[in-house]
Every structure is written in structure tokens, then in C-alpha cells.
PDB file of N, CA and C in Angstrom:
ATOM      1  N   UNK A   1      41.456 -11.146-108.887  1.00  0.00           N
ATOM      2  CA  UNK A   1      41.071  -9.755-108.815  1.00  0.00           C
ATOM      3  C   UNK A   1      42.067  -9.041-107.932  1.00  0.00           C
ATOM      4  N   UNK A   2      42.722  -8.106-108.237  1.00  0.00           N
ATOM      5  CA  UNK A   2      43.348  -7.357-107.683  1.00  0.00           C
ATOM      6  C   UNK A   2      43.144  -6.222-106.766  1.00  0.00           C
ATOM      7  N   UNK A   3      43.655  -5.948-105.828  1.00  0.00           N
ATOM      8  CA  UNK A   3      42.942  -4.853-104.370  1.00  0.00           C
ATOM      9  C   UNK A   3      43.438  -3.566-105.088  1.00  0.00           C
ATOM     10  N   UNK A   4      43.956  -3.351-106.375  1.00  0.00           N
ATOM     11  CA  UNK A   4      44.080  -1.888-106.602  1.00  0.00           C
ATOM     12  C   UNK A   4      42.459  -1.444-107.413  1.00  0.00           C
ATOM     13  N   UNK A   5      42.174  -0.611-107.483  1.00  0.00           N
ATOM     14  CA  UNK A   5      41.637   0.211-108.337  1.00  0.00           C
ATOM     15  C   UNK A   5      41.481   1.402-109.537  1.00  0.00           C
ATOM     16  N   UNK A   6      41.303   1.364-110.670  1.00  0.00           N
ATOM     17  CA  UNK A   6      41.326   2.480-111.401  1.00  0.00           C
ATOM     18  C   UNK A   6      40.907   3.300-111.147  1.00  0.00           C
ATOM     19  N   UNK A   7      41.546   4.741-111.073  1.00  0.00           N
ATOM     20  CA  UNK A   7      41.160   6.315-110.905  1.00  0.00           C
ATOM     21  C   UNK A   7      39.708   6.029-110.765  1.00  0.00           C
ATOM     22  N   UNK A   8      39.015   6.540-110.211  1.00  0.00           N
ATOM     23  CA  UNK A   8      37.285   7.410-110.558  1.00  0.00           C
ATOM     24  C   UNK A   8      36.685   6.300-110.548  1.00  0.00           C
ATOM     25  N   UNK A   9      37.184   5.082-110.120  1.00  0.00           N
ATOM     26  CA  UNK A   9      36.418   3.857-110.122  1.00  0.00           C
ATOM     27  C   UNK A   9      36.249   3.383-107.664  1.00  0.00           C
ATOM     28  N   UNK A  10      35.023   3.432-107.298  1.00  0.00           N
ATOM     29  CA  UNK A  10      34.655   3.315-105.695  1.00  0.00           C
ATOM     30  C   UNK A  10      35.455   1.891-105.669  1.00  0.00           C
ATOM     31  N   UNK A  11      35.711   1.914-104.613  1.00  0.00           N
ATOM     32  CA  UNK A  11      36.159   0.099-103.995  1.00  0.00           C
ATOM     33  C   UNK A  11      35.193  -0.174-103.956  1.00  0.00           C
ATOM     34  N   UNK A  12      35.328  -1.903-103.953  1.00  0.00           N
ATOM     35  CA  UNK A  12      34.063  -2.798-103.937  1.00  0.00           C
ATOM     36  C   UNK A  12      33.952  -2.840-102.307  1.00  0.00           C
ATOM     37  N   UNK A  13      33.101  -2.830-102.084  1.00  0.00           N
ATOM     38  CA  UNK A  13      32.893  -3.214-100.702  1.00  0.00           C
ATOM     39  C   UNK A  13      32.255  -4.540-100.517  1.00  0.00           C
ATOM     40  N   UNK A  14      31.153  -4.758-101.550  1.00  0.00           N
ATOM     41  CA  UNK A  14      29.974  -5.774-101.413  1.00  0.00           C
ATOM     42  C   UNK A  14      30.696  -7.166-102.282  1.00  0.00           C
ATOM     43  N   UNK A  15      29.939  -8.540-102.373  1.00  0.00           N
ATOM     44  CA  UNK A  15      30.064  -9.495-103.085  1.00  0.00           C
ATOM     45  C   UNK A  15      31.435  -9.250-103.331  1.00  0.00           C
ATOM     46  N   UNK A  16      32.552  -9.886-102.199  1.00  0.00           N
ATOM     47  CA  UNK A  16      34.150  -9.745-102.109  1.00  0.00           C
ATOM     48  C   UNK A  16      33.698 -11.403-101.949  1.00  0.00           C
ATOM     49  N   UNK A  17      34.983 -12.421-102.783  1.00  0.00           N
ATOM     50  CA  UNK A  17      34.571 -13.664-102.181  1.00  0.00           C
ATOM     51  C   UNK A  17      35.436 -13.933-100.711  1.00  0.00           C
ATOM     52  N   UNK A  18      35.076 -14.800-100.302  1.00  0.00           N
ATOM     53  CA  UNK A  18      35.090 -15.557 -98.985  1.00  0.00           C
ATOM     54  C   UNK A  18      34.948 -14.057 -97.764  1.00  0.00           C
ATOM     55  N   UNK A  19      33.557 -13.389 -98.281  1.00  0.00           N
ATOM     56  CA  UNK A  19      33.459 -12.643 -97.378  1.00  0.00           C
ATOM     57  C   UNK A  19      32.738 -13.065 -96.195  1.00  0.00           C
ATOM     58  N   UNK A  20      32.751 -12.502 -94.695  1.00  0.00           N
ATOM     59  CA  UNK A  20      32.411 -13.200 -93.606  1.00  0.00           C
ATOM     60  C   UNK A  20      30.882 -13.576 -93.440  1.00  0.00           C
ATOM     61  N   UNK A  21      30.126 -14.354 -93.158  1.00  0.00           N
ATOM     62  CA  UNK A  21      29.437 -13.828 -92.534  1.00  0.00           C
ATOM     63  C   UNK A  21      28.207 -12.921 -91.293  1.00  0.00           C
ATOM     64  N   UNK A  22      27.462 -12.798 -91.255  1.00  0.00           N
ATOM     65  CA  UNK A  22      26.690 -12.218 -90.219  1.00  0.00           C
ATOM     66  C   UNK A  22      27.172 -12.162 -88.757  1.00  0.00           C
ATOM     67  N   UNK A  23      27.870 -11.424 -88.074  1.00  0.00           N
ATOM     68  CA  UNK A  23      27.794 -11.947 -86.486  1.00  0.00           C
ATOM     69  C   UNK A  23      26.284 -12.616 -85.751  1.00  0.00           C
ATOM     70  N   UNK A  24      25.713 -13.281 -84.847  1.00  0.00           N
ATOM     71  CA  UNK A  24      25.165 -13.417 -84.326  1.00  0.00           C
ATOM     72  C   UNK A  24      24.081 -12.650 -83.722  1.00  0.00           C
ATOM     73  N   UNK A  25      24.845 -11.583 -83.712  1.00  0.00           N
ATOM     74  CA  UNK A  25      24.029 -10.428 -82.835  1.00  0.00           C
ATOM     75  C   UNK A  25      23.801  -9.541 -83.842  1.00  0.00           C
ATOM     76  N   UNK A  26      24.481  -9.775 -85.200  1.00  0.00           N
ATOM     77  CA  UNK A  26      24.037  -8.254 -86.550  1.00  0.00           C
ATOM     78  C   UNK A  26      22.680  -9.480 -86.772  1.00  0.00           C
ATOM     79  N   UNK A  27      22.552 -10.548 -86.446  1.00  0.00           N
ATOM     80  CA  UNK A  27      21.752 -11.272 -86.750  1.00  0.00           C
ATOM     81  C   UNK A  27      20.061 -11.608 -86.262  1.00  0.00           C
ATOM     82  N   UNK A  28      20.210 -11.400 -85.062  1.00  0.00           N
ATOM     83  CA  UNK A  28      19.440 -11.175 -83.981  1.00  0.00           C
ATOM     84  C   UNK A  28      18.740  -9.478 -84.281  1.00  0.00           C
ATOM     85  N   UNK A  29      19.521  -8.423 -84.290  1.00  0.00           N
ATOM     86  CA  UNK A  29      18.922  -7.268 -84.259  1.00  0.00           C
ATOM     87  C   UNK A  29      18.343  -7.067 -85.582  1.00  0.00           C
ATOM     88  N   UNK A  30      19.151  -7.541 -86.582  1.00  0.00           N
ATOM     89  CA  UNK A  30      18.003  -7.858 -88.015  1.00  0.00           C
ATOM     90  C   UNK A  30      16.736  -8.164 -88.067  1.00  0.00           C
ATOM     91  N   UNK A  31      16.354  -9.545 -87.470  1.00  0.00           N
ATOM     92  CA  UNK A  31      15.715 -10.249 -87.460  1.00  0.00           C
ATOM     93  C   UNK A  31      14.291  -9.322 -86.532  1.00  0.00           C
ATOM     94  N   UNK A  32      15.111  -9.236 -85.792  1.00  0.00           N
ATOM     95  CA  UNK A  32      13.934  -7.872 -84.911  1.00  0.00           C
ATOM     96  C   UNK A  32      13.275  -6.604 -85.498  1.00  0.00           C
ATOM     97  N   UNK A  33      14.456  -5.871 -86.076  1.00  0.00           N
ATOM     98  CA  UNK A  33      13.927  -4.827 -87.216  1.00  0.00           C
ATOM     99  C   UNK A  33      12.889  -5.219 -88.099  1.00  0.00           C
ATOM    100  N   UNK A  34      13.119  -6.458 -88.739  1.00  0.00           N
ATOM    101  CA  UNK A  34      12.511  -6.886 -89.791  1.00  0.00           C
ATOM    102  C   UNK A  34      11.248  -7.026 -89.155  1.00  0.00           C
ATOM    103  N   UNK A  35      10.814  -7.667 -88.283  1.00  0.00           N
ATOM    104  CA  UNK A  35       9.463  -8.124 -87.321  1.00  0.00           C
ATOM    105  C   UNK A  35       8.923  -6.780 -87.067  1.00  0.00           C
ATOM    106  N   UNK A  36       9.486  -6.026 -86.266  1.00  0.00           N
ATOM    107  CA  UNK A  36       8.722  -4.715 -86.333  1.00  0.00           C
ATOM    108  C   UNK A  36       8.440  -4.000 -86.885  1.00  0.00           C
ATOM    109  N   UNK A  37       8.768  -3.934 -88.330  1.00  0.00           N
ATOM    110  CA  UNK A  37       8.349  -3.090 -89.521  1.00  0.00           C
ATOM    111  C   UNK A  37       7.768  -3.842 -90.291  1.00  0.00           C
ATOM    112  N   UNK A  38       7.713  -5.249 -90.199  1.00  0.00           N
ATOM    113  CA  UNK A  38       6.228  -6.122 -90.796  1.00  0.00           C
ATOM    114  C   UNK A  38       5.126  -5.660 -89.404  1.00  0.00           C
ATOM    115  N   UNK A  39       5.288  -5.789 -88.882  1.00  0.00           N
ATOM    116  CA  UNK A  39       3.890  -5.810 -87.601  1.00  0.00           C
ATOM    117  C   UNK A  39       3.414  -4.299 -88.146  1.00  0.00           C
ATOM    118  N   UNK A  40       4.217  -3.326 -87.864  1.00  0.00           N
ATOM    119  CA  UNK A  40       3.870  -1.998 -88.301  1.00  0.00           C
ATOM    120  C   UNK A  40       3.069  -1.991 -89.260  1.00  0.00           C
ATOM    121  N   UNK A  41       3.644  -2.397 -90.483  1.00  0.00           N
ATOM    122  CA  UNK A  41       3.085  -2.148 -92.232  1.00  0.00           C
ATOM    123  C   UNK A  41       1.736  -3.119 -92.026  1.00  0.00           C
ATOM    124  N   UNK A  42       1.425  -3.834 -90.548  1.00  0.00           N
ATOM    125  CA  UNK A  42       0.472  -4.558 -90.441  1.00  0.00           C
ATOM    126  C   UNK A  42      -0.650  -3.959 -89.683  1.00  0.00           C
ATOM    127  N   UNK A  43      -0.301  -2.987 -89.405  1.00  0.00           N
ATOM    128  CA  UNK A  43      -0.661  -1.351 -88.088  1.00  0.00           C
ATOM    129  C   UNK A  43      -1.798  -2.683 -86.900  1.00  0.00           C
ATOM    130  N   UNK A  44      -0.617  -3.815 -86.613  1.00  0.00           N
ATOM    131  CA  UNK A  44      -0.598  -4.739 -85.364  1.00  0.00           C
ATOM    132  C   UNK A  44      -0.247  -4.346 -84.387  1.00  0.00           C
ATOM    133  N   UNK A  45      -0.752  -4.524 -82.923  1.00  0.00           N
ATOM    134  CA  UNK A  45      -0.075  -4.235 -81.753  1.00  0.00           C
ATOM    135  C   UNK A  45      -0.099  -6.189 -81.995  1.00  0.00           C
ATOM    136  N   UNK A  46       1.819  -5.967 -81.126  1.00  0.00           N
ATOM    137  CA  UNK A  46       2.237  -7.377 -80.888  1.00  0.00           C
ATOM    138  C   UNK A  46       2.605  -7.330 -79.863  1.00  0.00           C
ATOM    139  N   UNK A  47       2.356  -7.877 -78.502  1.00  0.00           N
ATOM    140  CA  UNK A  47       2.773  -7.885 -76.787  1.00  0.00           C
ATOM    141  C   UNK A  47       4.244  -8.192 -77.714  1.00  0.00           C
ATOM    142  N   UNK A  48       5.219  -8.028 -76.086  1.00  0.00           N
ATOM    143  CA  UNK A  48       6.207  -8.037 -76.314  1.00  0.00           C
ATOM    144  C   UNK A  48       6.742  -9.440 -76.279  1.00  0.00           C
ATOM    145  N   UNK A  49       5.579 -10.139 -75.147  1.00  0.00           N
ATOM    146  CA  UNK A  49       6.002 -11.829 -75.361  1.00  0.00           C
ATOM    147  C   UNK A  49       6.055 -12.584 -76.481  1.00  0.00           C
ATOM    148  N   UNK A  50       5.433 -11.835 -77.390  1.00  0.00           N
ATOM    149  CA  UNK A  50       4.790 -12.233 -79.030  1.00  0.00           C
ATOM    150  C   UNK A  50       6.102 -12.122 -79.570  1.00  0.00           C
ATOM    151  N   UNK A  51       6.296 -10.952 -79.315  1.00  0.00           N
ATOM    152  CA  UNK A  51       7.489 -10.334 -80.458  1.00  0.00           C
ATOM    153  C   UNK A  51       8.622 -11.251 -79.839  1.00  0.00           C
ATOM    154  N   UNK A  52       8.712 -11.104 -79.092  1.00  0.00           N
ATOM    155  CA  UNK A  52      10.079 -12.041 -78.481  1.00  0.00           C
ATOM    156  C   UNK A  52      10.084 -13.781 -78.767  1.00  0.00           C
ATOM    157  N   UNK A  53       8.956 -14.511 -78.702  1.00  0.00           N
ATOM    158  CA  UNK A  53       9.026 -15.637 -79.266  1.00  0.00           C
ATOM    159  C   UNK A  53       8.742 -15.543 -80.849  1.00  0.00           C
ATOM    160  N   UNK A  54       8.248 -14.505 -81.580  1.00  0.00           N
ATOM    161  CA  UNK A  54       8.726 -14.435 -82.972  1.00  0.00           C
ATOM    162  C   UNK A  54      10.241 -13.584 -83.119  1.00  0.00           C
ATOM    163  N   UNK A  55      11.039 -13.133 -82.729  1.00  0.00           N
ATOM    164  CA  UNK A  55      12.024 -13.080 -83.107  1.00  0.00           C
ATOM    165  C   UNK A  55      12.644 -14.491 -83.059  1.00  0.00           C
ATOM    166  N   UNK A  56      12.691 -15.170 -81.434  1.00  0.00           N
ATOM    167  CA  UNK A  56      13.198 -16.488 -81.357  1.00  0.00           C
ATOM    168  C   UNK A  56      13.125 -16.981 -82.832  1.00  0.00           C
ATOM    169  N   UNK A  57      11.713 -17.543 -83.236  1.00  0.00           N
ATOM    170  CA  UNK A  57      11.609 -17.780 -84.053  1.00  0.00           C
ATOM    171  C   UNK A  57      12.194 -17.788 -85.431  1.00  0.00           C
ATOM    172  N   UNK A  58      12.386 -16.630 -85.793  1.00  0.00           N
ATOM    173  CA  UNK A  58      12.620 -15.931 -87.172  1.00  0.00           C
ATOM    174  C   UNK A  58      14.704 -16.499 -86.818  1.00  0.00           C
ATOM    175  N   UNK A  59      14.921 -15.852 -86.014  1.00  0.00           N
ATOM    176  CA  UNK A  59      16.476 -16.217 -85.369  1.00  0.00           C
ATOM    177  C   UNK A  59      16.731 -17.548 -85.598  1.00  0.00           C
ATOM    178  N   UNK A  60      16.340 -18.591 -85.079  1.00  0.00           N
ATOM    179  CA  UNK A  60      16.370 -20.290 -85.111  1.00  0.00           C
ATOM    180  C   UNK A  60      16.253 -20.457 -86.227  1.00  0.00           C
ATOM    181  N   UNK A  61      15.200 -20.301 -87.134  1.00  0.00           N
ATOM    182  CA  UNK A  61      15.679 -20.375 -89.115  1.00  0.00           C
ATOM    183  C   UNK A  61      16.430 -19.493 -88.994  1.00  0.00           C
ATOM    184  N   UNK A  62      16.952 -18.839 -89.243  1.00  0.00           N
ATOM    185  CA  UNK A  62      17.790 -17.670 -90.152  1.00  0.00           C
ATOM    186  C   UNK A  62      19.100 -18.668 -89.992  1.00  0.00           C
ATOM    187  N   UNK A  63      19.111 -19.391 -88.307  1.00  0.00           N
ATOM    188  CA  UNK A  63      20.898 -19.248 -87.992  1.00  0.00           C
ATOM    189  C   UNK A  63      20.444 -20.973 -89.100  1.00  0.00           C
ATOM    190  N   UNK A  64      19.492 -21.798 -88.921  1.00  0.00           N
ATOM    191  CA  UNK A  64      19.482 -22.867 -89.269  1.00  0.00           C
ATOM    192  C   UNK A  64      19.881 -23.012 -91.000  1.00  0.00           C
ATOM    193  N   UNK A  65      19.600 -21.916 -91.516  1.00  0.00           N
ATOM    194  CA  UNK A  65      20.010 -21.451 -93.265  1.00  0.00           C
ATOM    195  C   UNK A  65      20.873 -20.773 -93.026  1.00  0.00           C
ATOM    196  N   UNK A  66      21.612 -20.427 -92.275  1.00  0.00           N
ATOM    197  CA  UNK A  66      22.988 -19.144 -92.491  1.00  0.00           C
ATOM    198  C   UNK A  66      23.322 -19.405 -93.753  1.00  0.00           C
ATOM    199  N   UNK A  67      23.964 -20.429 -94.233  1.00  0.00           N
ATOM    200  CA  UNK A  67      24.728 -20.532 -95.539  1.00  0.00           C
ATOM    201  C   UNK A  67      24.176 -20.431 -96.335  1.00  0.00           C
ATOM    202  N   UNK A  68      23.069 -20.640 -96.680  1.00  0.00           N
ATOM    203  CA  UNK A  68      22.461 -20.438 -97.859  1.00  0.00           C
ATOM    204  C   UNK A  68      21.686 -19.154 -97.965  1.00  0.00           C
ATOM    205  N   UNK A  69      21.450 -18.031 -97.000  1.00  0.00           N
ATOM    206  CA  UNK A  69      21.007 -17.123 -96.520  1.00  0.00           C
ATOM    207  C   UNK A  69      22.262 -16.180 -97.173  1.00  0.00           C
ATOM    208  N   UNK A  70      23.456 -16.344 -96.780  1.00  0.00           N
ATOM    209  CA  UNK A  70      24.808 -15.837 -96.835  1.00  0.00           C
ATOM    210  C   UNK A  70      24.792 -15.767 -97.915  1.00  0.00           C
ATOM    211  N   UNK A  71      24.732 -16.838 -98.977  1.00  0.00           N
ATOM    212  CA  UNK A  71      25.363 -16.785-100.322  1.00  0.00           C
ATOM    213  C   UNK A  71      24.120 -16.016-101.297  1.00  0.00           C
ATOM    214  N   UNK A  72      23.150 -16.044-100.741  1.00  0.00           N
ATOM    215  CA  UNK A  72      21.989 -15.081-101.257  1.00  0.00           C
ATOM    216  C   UNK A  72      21.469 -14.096-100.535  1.00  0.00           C
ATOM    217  N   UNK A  73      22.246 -13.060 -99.865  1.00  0.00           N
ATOM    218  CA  UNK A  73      22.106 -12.274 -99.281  1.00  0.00           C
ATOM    219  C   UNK A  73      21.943 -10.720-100.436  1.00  0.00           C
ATOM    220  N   UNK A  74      22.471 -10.752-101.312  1.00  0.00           N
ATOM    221  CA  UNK A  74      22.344  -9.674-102.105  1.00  0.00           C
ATOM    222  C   UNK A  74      20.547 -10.058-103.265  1.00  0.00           C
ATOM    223  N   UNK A  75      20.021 -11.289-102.654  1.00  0.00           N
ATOM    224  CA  UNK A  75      19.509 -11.464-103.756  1.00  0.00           C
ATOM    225  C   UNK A  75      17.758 -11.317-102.611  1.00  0.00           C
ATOM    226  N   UNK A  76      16.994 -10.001-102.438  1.00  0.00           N
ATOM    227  CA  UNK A  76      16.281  -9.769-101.596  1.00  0.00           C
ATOM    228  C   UNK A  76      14.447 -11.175-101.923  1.00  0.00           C
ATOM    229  N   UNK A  77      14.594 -11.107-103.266  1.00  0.00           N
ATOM    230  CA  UNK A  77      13.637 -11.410-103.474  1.00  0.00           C
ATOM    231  C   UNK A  77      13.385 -12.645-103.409  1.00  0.00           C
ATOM    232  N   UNK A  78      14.690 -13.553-103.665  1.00  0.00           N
ATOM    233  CA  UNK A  78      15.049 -15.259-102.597  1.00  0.00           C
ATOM    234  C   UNK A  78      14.623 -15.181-101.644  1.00  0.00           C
ATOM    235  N   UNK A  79      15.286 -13.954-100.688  1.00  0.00           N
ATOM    236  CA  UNK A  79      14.960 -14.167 -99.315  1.00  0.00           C
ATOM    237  C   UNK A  79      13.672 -14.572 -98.864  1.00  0.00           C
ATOM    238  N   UNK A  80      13.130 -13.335 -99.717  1.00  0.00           N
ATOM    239  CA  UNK A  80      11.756 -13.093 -99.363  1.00  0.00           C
ATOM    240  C   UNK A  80      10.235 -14.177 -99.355  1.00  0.00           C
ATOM    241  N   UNK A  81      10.810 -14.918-100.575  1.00  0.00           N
ATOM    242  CA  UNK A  81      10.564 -16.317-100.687  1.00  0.00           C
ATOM    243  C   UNK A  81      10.763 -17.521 -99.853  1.00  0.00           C
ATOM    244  N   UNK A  82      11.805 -17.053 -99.718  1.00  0.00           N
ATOM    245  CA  UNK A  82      12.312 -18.430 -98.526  1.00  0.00           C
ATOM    246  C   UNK A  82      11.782 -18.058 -97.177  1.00  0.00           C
ATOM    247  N   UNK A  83      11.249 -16.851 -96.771  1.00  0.00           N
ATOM    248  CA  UNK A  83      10.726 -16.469 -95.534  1.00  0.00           C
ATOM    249  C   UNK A  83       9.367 -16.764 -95.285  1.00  0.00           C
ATOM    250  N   UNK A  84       8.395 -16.645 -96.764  1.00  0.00           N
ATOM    251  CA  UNK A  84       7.336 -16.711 -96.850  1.00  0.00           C
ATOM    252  C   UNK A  84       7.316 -18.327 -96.856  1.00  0.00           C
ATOM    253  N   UNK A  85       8.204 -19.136 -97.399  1.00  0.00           N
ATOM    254  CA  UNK A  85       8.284 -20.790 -97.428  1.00  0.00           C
ATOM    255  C   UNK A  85       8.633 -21.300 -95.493  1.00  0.00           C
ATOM    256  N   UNK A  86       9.657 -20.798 -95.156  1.00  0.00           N
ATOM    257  CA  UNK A  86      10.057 -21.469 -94.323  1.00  0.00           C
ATOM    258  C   UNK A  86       9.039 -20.725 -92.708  1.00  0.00           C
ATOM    259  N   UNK A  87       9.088 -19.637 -92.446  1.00  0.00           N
ATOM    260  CA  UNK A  87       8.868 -19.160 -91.502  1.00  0.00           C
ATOM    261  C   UNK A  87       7.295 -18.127 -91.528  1.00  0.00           C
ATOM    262  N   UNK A  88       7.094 -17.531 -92.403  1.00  0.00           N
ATOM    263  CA  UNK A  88       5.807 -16.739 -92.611  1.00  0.00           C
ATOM    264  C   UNK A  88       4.498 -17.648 -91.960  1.00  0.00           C
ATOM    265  N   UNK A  89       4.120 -18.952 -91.769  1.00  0.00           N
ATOM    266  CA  UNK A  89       3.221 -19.676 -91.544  1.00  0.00           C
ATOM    267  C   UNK A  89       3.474 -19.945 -90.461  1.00  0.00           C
ATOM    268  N   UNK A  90       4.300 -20.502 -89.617  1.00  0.00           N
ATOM    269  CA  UNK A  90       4.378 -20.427 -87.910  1.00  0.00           C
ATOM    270  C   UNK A  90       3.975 -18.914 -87.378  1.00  0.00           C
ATOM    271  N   UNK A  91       4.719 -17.832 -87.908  1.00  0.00           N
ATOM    272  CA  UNK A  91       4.560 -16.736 -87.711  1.00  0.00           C
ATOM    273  C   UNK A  91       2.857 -15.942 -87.467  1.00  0.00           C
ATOM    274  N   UNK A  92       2.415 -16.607 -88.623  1.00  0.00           N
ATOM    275  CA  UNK A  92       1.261 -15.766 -88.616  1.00  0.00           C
ATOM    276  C   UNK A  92       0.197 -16.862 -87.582  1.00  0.00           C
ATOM    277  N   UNK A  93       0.568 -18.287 -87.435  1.00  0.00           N
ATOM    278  CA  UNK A  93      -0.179 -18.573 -86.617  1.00  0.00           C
ATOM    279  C   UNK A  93       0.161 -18.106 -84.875  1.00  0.00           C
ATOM    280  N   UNK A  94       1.519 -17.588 -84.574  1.00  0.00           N
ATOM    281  CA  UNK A  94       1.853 -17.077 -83.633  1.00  0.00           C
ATOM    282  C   UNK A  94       1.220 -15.889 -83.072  1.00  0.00           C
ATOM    283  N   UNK A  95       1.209 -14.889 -84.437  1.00  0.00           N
ATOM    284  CA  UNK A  95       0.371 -14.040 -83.820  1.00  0.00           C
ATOM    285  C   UNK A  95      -1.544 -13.674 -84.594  1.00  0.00           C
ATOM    286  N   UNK A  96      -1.465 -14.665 -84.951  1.00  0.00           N
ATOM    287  CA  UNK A  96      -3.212 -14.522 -85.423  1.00  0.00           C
ATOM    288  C   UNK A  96      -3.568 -14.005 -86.141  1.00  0.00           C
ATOM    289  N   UNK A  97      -2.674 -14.015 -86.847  1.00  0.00           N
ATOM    290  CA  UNK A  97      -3.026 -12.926 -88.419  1.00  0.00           C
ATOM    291  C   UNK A  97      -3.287 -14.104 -89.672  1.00  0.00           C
ATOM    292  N   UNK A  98      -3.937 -13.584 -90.529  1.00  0.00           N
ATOM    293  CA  UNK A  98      -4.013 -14.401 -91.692  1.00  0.00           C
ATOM    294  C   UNK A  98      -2.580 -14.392 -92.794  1.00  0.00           C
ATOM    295  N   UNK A  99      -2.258 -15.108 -93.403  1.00  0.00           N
ATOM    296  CA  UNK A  99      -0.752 -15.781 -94.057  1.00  0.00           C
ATOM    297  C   UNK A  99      -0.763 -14.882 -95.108  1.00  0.00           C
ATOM    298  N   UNK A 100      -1.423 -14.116 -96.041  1.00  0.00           N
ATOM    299  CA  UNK A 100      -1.405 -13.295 -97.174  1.00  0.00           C
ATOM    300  C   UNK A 100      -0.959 -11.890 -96.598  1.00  0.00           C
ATOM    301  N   UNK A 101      -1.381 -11.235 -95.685  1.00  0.00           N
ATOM    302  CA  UNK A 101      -1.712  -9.938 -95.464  1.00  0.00           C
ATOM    303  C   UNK A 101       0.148 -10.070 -94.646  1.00  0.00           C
ATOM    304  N   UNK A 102       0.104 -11.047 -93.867  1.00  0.00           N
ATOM    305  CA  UNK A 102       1.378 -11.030 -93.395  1.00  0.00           C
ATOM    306  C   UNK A 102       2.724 -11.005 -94.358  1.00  0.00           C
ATOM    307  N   UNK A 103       2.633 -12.106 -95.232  1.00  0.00           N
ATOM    308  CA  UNK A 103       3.308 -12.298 -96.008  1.00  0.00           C
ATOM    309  C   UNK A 103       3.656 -11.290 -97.096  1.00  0.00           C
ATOM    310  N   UNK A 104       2.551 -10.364 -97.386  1.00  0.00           N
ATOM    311  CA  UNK A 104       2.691  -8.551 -98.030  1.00  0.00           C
ATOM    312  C   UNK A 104       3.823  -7.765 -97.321  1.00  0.00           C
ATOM    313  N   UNK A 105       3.084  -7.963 -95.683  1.00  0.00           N
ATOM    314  CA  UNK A 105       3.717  -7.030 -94.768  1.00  0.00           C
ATOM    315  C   UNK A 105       5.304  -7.233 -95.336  1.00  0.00           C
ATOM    316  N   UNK A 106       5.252  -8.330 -95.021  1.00  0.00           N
ATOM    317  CA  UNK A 106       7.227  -8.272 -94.745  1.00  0.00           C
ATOM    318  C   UNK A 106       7.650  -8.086 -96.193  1.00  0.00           C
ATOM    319  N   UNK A 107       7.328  -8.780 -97.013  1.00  0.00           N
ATOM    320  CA  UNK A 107       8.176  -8.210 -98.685  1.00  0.00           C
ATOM    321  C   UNK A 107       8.439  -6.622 -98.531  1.00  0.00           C
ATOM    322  N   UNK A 108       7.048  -5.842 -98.473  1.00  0.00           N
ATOM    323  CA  UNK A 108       7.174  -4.140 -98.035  1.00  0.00           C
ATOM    324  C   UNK A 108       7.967  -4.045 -97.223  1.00  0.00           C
ATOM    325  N   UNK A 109       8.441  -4.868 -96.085  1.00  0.00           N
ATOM    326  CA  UNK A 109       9.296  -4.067 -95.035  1.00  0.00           C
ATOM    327  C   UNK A 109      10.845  -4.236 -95.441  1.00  0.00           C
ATOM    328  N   UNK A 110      10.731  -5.461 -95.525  1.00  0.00           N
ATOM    329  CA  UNK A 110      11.924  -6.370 -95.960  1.00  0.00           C
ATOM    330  C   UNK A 110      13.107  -6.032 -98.019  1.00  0.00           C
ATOM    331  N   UNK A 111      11.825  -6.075 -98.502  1.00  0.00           N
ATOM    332  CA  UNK A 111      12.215  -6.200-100.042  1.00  0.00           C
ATOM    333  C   UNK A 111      12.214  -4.788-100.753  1.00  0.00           C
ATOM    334  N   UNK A 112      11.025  -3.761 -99.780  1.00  0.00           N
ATOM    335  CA  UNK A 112      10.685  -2.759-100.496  1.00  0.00           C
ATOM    336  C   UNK A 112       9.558  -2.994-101.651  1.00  0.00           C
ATOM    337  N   UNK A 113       9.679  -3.982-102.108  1.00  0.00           N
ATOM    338  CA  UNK A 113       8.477  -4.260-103.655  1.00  0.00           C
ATOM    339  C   UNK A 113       7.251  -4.819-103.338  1.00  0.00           C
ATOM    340  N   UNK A 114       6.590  -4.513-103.985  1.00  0.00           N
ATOM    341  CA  UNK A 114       4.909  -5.113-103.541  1.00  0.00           C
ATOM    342  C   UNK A 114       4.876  -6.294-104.964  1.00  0.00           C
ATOM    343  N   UNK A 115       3.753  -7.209-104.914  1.00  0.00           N
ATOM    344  CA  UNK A 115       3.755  -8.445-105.549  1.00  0.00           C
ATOM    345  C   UNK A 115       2.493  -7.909-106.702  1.00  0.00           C
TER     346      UNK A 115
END
């Protein structure tokens, strides 16, 4: 693939191969966004000790899948799956919520689509 472009045609920005991924810290503040706009769409108060050992949380998988996270990063509804598989169930026993209502929350926050 070539770095020129045809007239009236945008540069690619996205899905470039051997593109980088995530810094650490675009990683971390993700992971936080994402938690607080599931808790929200959950209209949860979460102490902050909560939120902070569920970010830990959510952070320790994410970095533990980077690569496979990476290579399906354009693909929201994997994710969303793999969140509800890997991490949604520590989560909700962390903060005392039941696993369905949680597992809504974040697709809405995260995916945008309801199930």
C-alpha cells in the first residue's frame, strides 16, 4: 500500500499495519472512563476505594490481553464479550451488583448497543 493518496480520497489513519499499540497510561485512563460511565448508566455511587481497585482490576486484564485486545480493537463487540467473559464477574462481585444489569451497563457505555 502506498502513503500517497487519490484526490478527494481522507488518509487512512485507522487499521495501518504494524500500528503501535496503547501507551500504558492511554490505557489506564481508558479503563477508568469506561468504569465510570458503566457505574453511571448503573446510577451507582462507587467509593473511590472501589473504583480504584476496579480500575486496578480492569487494567491487570486489559495489559494481560494487550495483544489480542490490540488486534481487535476496531472490533467493539469482541471486546465487549471478552469483558463480560474475562472481567465483568470479579467486577460485579467487587462492587455488589448483580452480573446482568452490570454487564448491560458497560456494552451501553462501552459499545453504544443494547443486546
Amino acid at each position: 500500500m502506498s502513503s500517497k493518496t487519490t484526490p478527494g480520497t481522507p488518509p487512512v489513519k485507522h487499521n495501518i499495519p504494524g500500528q503501535k499499540l496503547p501507551s500504558a497510561r492511554g490505557i489506564r485512563r481508558a479503563c477508568s472512563k469506561e468504569l465510570y460511565r458503566t457505574a453511571k448508566r448503573l446510577k451507582l455511587y462507587v467509593s473511590p476505594e472501589l473504583m480504584k481497585q476496579a480500575e486496578e482490576l480492569y487494567y491487570g486484564k486489559v495489559i494481560g490481553n494487550l495483544l489480542w485486545i490490540g488486534e481487535n480493537r476496531d472490533n467493539r463487540k469482541k471486546l465487549c464479550d471478552w469483558w463480560n467473559a474475562d472481567v465483568s464477574s470479579e467486577l460485579a462481585a467487587l462492587w455488589s451488583v448483580e452480573l446482568e444489569p452490570l454487564q448491560r451497563a458497560f456494552q451501553q457505555a462501552f459499545g453504544g448497543y443494547r443486546l
